[in-house]
PDB file of N, CA and C in Angstrom:
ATOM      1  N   UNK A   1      20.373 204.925 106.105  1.00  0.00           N
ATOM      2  CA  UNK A   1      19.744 204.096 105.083  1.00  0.00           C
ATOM      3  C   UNK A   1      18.438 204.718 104.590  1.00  0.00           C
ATOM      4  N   UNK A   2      17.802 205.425 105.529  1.00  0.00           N
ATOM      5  CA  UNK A   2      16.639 206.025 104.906  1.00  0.00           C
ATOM      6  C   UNK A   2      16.524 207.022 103.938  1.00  0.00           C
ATOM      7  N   UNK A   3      18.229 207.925 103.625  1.00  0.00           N
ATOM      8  CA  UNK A   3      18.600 208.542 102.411  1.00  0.00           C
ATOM      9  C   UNK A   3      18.434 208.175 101.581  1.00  0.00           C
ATOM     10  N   UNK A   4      18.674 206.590 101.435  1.00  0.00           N
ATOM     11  CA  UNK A   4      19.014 206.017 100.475  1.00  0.00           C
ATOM     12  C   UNK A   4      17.544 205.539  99.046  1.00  0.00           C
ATOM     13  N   UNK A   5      17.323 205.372  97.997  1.00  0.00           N
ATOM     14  CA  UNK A   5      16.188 205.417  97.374  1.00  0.00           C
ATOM     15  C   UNK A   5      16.967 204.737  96.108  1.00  0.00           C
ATOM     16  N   UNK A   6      16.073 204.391  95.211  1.00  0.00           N
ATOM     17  CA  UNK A   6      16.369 203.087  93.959  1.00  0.00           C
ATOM     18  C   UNK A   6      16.518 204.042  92.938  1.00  0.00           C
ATOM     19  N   UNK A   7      17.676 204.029  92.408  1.00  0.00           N
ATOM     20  CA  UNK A   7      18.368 204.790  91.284  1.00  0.00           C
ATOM     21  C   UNK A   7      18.087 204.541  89.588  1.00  0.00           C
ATOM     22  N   UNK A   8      16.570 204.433  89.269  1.00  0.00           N
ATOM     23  CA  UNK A   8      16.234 204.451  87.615  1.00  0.00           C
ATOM     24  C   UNK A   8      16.625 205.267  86.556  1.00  0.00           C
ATOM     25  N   UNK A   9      18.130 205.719  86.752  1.00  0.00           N
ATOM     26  CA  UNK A   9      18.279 206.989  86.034  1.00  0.00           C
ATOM     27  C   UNK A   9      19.016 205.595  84.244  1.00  0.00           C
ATOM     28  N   UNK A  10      19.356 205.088  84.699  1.00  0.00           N
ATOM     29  CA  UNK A  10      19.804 204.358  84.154  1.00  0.00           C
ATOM     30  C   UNK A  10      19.053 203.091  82.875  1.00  0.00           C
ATOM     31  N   UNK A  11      18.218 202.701  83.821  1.00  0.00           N
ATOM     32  CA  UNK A  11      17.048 202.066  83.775  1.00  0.00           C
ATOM     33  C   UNK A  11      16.223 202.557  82.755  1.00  0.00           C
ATOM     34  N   UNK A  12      16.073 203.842  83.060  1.00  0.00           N
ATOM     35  CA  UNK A  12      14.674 204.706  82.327  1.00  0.00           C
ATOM     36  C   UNK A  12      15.659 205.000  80.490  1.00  0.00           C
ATOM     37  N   UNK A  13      16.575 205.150  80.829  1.00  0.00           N
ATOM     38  CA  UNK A  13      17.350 205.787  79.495  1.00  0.00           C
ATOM     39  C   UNK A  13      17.620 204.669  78.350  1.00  0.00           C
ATOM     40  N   UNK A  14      17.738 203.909  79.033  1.00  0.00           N
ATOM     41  CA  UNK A  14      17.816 202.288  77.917  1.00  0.00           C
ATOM     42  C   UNK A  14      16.485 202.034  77.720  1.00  0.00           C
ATOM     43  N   UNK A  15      15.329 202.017  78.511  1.00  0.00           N
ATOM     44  CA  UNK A  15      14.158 201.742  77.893  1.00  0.00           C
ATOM     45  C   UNK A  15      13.675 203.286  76.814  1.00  0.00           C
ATOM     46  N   UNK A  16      14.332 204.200  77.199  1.00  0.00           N
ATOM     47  CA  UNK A  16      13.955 204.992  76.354  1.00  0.00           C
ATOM     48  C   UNK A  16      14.319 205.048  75.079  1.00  0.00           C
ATOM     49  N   UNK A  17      15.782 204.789  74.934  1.00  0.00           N
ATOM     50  CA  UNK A  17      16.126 203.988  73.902  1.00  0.00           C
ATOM     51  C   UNK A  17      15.983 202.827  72.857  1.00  0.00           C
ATOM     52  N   UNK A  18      15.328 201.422  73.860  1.00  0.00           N
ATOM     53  CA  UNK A  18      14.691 200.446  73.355  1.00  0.00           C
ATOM     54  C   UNK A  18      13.367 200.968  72.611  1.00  0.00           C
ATOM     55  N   UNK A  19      12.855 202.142  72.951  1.00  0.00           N
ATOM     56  CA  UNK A  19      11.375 202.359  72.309  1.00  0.00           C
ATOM     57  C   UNK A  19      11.773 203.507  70.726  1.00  0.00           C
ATOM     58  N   UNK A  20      12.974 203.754  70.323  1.00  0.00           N
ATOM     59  CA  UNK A  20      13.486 204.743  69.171  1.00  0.00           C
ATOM     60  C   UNK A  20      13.586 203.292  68.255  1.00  0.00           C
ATOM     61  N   UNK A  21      13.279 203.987  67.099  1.00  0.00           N
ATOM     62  CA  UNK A  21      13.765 202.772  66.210  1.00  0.00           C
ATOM     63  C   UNK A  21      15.638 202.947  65.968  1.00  0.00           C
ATOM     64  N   UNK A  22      16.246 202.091  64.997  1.00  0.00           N
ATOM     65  CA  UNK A  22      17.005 201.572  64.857  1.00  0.00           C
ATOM     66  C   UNK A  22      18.247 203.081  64.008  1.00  0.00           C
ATOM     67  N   UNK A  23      17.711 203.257  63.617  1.00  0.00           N
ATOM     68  CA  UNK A  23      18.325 204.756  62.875  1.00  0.00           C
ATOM     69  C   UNK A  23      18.036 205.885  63.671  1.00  0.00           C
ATOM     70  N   UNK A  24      17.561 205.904  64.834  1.00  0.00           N
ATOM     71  CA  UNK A  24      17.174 207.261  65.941  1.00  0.00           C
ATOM     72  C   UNK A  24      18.195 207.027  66.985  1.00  0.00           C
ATOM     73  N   UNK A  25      18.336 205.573  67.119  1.00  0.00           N
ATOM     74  CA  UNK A  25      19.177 205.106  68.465  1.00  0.00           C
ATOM     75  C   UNK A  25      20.661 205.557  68.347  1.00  0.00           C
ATOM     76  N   UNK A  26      20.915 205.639  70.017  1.00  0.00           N
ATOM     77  CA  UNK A  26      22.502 205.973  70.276  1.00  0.00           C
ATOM     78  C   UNK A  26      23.317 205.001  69.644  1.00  0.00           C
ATOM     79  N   UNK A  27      24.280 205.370  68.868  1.00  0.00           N
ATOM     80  CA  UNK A  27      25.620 204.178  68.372  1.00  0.00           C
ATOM     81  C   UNK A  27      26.426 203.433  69.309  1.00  0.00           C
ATOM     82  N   UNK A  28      26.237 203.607  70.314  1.00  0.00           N
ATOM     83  CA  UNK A  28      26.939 203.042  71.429  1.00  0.00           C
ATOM     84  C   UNK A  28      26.030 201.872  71.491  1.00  0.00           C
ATOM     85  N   UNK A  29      24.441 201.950  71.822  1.00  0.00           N
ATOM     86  CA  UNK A  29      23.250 201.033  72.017  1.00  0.00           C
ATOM     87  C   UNK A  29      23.249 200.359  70.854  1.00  0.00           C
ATOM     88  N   UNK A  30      23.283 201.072  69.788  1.00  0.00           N
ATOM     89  CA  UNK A  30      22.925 199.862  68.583  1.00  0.00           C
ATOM     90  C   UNK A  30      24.320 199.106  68.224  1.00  0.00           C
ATOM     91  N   UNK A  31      25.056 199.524  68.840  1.00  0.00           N
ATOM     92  CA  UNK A  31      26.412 198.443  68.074  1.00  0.00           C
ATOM     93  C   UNK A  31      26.362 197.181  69.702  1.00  0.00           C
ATOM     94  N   UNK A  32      26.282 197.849  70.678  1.00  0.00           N
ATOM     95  CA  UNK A  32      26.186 196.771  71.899  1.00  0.00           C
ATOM     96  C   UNK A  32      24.596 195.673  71.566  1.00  0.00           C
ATOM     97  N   UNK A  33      23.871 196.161  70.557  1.00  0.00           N
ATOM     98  CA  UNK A  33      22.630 195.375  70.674  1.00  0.00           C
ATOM     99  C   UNK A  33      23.372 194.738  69.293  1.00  0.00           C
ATOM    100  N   UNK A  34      24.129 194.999  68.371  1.00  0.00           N
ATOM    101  CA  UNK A  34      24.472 194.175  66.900  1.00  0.00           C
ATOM    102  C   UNK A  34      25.475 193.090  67.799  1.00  0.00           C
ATOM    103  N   UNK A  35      26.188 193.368  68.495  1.00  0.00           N
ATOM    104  CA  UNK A  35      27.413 192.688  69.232  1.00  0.00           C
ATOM    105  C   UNK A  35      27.154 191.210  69.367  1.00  0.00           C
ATOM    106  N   UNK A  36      28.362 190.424  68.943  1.00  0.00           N
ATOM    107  CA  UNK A  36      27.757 188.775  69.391  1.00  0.00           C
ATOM    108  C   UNK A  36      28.004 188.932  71.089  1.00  0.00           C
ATOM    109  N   UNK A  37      27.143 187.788  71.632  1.00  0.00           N
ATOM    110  CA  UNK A  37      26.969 188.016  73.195  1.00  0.00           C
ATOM    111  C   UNK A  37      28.143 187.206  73.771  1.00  0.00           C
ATOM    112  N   UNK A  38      28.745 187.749  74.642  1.00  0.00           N
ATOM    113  CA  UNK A  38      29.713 187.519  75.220  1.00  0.00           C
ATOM    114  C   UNK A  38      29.966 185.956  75.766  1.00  0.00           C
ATOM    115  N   UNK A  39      31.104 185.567  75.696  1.00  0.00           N
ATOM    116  CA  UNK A  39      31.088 183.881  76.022  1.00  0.00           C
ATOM    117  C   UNK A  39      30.865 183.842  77.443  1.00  0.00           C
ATOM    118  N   UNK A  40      30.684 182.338  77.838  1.00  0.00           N
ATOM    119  CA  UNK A  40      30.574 181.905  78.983  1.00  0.00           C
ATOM    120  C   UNK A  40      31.535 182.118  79.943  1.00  0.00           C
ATOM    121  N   UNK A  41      31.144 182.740  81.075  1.00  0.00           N
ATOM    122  CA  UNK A  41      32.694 182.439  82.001  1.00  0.00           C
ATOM    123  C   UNK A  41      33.360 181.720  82.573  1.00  0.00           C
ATOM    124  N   UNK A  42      34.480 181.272  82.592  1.00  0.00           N
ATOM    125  CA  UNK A  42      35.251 180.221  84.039  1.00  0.00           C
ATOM    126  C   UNK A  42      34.690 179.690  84.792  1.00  0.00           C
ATOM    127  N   UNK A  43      34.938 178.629  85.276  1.00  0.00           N
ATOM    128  CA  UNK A  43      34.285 178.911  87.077  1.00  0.00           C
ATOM    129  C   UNK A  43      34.980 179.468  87.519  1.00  0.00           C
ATOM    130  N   UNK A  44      34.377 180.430  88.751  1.00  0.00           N
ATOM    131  CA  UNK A  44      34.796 181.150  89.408  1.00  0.00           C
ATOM    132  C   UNK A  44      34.572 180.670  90.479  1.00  0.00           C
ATOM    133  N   UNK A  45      35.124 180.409  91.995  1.00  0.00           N
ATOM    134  CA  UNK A  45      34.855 180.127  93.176  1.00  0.00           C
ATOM    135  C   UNK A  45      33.816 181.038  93.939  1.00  0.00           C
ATOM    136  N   UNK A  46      32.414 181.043  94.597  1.00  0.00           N
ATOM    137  CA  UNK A  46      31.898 182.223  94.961  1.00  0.00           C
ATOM    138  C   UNK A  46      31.867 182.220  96.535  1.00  0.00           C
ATOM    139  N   UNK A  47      31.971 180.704  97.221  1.00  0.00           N
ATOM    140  CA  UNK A  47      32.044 180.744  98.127  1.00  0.00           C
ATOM    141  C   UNK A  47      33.508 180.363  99.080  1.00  0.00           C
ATOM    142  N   UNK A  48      33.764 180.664 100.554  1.00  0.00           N
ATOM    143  CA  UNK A  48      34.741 179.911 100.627  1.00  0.00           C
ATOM    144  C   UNK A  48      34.989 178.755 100.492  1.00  0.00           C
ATOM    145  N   UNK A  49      34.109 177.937 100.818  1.00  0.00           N
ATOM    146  CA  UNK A  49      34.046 175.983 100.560  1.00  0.00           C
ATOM    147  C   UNK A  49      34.971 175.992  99.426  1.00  0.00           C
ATOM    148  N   UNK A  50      33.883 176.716  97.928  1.00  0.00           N
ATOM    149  CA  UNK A  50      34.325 176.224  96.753  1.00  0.00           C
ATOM    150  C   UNK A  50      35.567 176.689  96.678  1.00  0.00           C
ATOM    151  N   UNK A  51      36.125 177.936  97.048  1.00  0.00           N
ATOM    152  CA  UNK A  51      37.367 178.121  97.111  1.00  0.00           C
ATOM    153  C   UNK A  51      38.426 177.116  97.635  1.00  0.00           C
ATOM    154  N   UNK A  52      38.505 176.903  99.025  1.00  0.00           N
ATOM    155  CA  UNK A  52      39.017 175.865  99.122  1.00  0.00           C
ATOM    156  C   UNK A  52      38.984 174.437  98.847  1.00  0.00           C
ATOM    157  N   UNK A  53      37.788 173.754  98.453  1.00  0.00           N
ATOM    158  CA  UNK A  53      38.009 172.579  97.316  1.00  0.00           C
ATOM    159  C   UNK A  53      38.718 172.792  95.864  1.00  0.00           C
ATOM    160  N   UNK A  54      38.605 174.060  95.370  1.00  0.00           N
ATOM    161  CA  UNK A  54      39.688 174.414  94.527  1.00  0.00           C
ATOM    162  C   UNK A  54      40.749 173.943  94.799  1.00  0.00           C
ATOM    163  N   UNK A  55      41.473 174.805  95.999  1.00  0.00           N
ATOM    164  CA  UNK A  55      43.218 174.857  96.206  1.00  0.00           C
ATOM    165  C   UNK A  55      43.206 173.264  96.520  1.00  0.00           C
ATOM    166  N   UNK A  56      42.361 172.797  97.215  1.00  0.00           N
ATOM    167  CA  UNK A  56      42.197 171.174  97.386  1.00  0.00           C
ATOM    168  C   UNK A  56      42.857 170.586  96.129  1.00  0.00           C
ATOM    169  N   UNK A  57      41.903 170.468  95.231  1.00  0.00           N
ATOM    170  CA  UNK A  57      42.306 169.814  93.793  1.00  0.00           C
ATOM    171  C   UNK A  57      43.434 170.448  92.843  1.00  0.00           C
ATOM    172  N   UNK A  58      43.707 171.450  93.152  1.00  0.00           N
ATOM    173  CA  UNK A  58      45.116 171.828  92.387  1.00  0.00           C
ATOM    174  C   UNK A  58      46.157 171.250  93.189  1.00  0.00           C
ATOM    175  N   UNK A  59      46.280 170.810  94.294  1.00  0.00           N
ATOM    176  CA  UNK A  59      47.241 170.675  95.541  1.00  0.00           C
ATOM    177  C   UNK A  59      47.098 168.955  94.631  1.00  0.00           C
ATOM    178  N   UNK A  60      46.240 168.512  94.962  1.00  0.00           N
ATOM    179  CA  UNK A  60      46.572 167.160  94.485  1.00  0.00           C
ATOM    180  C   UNK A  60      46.957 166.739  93.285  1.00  0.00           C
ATOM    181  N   UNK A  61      46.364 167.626  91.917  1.00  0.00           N
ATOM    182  CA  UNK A  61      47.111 167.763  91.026  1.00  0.00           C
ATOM    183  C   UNK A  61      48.708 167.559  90.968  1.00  0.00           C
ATOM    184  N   UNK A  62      49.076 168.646  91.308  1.00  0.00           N
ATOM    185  CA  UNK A  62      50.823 168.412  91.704  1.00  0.00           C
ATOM    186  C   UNK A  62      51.099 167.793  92.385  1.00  0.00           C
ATOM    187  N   UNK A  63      50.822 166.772  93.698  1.00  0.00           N
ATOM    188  CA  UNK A  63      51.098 165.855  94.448  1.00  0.00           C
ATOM    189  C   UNK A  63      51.153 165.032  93.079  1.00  0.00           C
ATOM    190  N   UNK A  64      50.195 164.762  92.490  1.00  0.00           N
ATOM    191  CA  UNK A  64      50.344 163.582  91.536  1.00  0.00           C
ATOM    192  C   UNK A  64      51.067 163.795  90.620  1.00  0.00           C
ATOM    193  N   UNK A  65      51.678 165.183  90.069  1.00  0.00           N
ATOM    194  CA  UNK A  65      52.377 165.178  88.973  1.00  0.00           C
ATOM    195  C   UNK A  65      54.264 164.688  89.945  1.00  0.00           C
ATOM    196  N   UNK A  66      54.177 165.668  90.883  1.00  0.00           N
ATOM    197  CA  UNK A  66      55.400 164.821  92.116  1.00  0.00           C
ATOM    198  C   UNK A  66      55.557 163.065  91.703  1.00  0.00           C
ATOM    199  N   UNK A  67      54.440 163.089  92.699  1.00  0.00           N
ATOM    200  CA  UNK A  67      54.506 161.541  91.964  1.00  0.00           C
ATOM    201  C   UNK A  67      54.723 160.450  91.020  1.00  0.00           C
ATOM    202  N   UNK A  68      54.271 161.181  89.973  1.00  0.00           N
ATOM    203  CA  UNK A  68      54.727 160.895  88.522  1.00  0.00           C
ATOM    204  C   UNK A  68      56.041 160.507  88.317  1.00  0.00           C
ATOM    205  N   UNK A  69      56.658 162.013  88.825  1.00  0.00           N
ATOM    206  CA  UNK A  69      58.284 162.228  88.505  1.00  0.00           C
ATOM    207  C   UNK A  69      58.662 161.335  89.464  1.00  0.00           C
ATOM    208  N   UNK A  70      58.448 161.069  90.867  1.00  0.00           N
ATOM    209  CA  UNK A  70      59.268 160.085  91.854  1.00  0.00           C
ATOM    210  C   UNK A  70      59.414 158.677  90.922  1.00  0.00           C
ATOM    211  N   UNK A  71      58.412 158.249  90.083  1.00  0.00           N
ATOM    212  CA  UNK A  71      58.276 157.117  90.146  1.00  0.00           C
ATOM    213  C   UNK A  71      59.634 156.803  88.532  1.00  0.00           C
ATOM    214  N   UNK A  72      59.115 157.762  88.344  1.00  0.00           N
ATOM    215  CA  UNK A  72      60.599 157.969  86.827  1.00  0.00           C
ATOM    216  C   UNK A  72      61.619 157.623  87.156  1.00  0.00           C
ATOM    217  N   UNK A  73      61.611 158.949  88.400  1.00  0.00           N
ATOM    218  CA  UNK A  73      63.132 158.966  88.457  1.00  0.00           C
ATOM    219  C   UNK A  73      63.763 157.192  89.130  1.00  0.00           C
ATOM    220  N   UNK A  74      62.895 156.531  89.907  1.00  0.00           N
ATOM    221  CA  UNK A  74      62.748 155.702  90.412  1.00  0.00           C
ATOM    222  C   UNK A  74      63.257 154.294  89.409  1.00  0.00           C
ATOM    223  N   UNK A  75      62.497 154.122  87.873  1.00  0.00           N
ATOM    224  CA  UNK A  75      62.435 153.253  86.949  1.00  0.00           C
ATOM    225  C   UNK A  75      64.189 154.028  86.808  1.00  0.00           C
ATOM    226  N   UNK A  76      64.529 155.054  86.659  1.00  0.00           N
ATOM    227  CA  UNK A  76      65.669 155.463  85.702  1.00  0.00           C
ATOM    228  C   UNK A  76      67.067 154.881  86.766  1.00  0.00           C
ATOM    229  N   UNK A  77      66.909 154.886  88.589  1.00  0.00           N
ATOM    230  CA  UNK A  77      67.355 154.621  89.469  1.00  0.00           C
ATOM    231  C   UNK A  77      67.862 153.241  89.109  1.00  0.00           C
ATOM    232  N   UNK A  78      66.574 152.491  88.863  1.00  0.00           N
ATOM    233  CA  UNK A  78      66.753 150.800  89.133  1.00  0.00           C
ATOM    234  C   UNK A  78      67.552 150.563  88.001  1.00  0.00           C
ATOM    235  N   UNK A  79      66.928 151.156  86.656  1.00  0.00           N
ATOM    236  CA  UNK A  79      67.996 150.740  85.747  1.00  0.00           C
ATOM    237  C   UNK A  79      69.130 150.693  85.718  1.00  0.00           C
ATOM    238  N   UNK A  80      70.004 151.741  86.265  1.00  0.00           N
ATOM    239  CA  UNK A  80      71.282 152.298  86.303  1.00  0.00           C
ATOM    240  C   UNK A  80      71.972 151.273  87.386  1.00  0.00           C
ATOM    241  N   UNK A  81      70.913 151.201  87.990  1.00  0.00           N
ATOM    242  CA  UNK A  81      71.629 150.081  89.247  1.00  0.00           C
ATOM    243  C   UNK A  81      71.755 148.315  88.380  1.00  0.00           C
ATOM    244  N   UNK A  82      70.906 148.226  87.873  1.00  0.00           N
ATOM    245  CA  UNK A  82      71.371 147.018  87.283  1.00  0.00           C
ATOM    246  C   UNK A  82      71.951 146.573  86.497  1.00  0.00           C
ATOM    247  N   UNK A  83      71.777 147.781  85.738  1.00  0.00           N
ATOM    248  CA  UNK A  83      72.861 147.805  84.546  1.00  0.00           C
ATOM    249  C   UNK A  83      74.332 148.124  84.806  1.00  0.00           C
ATOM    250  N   UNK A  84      74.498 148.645  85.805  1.00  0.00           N
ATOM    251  CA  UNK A  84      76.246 148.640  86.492  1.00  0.00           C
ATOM    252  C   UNK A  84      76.397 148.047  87.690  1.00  0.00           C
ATOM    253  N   UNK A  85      75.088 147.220  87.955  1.00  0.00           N
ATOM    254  CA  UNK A  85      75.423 146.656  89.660  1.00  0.00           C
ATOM    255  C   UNK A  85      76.351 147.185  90.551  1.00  0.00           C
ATOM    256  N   UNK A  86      75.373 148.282  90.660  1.00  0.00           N
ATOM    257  CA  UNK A  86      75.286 149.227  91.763  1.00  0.00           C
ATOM    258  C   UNK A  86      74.725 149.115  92.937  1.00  0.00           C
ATOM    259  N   UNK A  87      74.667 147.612  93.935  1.00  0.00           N
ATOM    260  CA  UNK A  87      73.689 147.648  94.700  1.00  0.00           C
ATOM    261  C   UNK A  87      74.074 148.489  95.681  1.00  0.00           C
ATOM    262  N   UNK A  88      74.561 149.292  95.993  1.00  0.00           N
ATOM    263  CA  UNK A  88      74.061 150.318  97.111  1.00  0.00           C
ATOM    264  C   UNK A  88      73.142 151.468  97.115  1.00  0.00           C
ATOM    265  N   UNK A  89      72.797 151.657  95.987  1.00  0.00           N
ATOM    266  CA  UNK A  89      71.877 151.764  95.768  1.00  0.00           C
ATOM    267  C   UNK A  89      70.077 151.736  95.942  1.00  0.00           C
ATOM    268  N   UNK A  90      70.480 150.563  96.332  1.00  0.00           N
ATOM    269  CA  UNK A  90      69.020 150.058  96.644  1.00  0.00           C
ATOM    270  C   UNK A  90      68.559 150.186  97.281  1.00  0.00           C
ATOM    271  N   UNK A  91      69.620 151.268  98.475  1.00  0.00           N
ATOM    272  CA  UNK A  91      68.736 151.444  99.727  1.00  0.00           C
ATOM    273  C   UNK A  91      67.911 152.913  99.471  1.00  0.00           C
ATOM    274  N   UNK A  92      68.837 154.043  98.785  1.00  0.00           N
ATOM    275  CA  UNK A  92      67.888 155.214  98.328  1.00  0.00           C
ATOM    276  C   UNK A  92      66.650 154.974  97.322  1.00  0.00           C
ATOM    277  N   UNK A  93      67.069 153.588  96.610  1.00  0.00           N
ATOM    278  CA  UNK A  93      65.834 153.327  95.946  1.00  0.00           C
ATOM    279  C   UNK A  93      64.512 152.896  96.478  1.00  0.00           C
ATOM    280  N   UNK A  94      64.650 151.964  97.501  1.00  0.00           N
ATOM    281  CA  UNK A  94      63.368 151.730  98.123  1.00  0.00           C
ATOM    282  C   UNK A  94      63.108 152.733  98.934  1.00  0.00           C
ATOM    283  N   UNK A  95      63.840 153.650  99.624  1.00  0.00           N
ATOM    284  CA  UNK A  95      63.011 154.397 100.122  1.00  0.00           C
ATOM    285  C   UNK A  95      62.189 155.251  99.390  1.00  0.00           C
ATOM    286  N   UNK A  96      62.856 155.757  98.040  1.00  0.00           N
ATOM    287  CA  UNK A  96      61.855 156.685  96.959  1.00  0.00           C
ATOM    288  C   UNK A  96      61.186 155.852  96.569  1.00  0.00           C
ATOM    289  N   UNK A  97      60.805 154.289  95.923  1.00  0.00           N
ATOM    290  CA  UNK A  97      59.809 153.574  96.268  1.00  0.00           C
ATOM    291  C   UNK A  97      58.656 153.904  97.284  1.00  0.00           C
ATOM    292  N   UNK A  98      59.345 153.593  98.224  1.00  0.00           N
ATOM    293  CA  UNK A  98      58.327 153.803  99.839  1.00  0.00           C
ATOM    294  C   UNK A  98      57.761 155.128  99.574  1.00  0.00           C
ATOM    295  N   UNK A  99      57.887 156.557  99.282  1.00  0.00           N
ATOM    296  CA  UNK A  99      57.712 157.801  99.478  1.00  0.00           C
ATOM    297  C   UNK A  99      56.705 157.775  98.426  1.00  0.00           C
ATOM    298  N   UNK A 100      57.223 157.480  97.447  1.00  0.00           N
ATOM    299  CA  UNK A 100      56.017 157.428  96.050  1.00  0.00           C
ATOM    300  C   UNK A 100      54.915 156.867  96.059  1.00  0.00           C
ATOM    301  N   UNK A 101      55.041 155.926  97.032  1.00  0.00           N
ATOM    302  CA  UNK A 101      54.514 154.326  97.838  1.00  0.00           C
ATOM    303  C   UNK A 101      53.086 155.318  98.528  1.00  0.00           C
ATOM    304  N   UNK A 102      53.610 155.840  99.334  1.00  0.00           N
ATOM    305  CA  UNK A 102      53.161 156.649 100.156  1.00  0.00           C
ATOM    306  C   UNK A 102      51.854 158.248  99.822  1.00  0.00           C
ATOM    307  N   UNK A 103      52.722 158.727  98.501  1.00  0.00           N
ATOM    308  CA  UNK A 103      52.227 159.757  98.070  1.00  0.00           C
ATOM    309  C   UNK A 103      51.013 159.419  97.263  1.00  0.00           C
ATOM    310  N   UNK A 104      50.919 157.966  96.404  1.00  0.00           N
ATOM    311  CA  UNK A 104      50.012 157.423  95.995  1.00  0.00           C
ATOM    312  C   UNK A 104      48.581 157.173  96.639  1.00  0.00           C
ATOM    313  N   UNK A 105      49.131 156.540  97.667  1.00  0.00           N
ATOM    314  CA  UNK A 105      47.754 156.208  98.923  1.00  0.00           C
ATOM    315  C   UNK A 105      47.272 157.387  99.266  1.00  0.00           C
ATOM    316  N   UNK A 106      47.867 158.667  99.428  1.00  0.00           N
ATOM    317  CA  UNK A 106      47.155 159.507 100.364  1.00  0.00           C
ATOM    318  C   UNK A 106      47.114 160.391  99.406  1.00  0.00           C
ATOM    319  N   UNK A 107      46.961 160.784  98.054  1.00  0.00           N
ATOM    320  CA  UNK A 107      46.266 161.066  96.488  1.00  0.00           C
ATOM    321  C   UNK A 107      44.847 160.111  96.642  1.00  0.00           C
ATOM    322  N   UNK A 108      45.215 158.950  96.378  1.00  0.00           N
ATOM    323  CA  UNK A 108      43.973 157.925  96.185  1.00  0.00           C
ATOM    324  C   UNK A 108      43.099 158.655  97.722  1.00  0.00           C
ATOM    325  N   UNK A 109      43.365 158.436  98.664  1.00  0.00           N
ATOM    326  CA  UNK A 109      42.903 158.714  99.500  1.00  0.00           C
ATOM    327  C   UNK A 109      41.866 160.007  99.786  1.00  0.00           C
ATOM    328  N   UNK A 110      42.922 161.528  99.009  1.00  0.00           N
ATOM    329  CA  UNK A 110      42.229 162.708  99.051  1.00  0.00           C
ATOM    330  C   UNK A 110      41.139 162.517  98.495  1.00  0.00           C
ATOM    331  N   UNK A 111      41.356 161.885  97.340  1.00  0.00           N
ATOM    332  CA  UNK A 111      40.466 161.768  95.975  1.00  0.00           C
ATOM    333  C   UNK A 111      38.718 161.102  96.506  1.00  0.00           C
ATOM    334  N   UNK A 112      39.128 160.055  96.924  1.00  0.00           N
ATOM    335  CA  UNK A 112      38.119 159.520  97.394  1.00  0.00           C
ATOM    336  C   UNK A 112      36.897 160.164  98.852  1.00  0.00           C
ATOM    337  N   UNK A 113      37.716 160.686  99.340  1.00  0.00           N
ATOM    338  CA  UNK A 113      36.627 161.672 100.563  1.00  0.00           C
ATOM    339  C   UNK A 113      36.012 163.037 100.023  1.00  0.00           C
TER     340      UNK A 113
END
């Protein structure tokens, strides 16, 4: 580490530049100084926490979009059953009830801690 020393080669050449007027300067410098400034970025995760509260909230995302669909397919279930009185039925229906039942509370649940 004691090789090591602070590298102004870089540093010194842009301020040397910043001090030329506008018709002396490198075209590379004056079109990056005309340039509109670059947009804002994403969030990006920087730590692990935030990383994993990420995958956290995408995970529940799709739990709830799951959910969504259980509960469809569920309305599309009951219909079909009543409309052809189909009761045997009713037993795969309440259980996808129950499951959707289920997937709801512990969504609400993530959400809230």
């Amino acid at each position: 580490k004691e090789d090591l020393y602070n590298n102004r080669a870089i540093t010194a050449l842009l301020d040397e530049e910043k001090g030329k007027s506008n018709e002396n300067m490198h075209p590379s410098i004056r079109d990056f100084m005309n340039a509109a400034p670059p947009e804002a970025p994403q969030y990006v995760p920087n730590t692990p926490e935030e990383l994993v509260e990420r995958r956290r909230m995408r995970r529940s995302d799709n739990q709830n979009l799951i959910t969504t669909f259980g509960i469809i397919l569920f309305c599309v279930l009951a219909a079909i059953t009543i409309l052809f009185k189909m009761w045997i039925f009713l037993l795969p229906l309440g259980a996808l009830l129950f499951c959707s039942y289920l997937r709801v509370l512990q969504w609400d649940y993530g959400r809230a801690s």
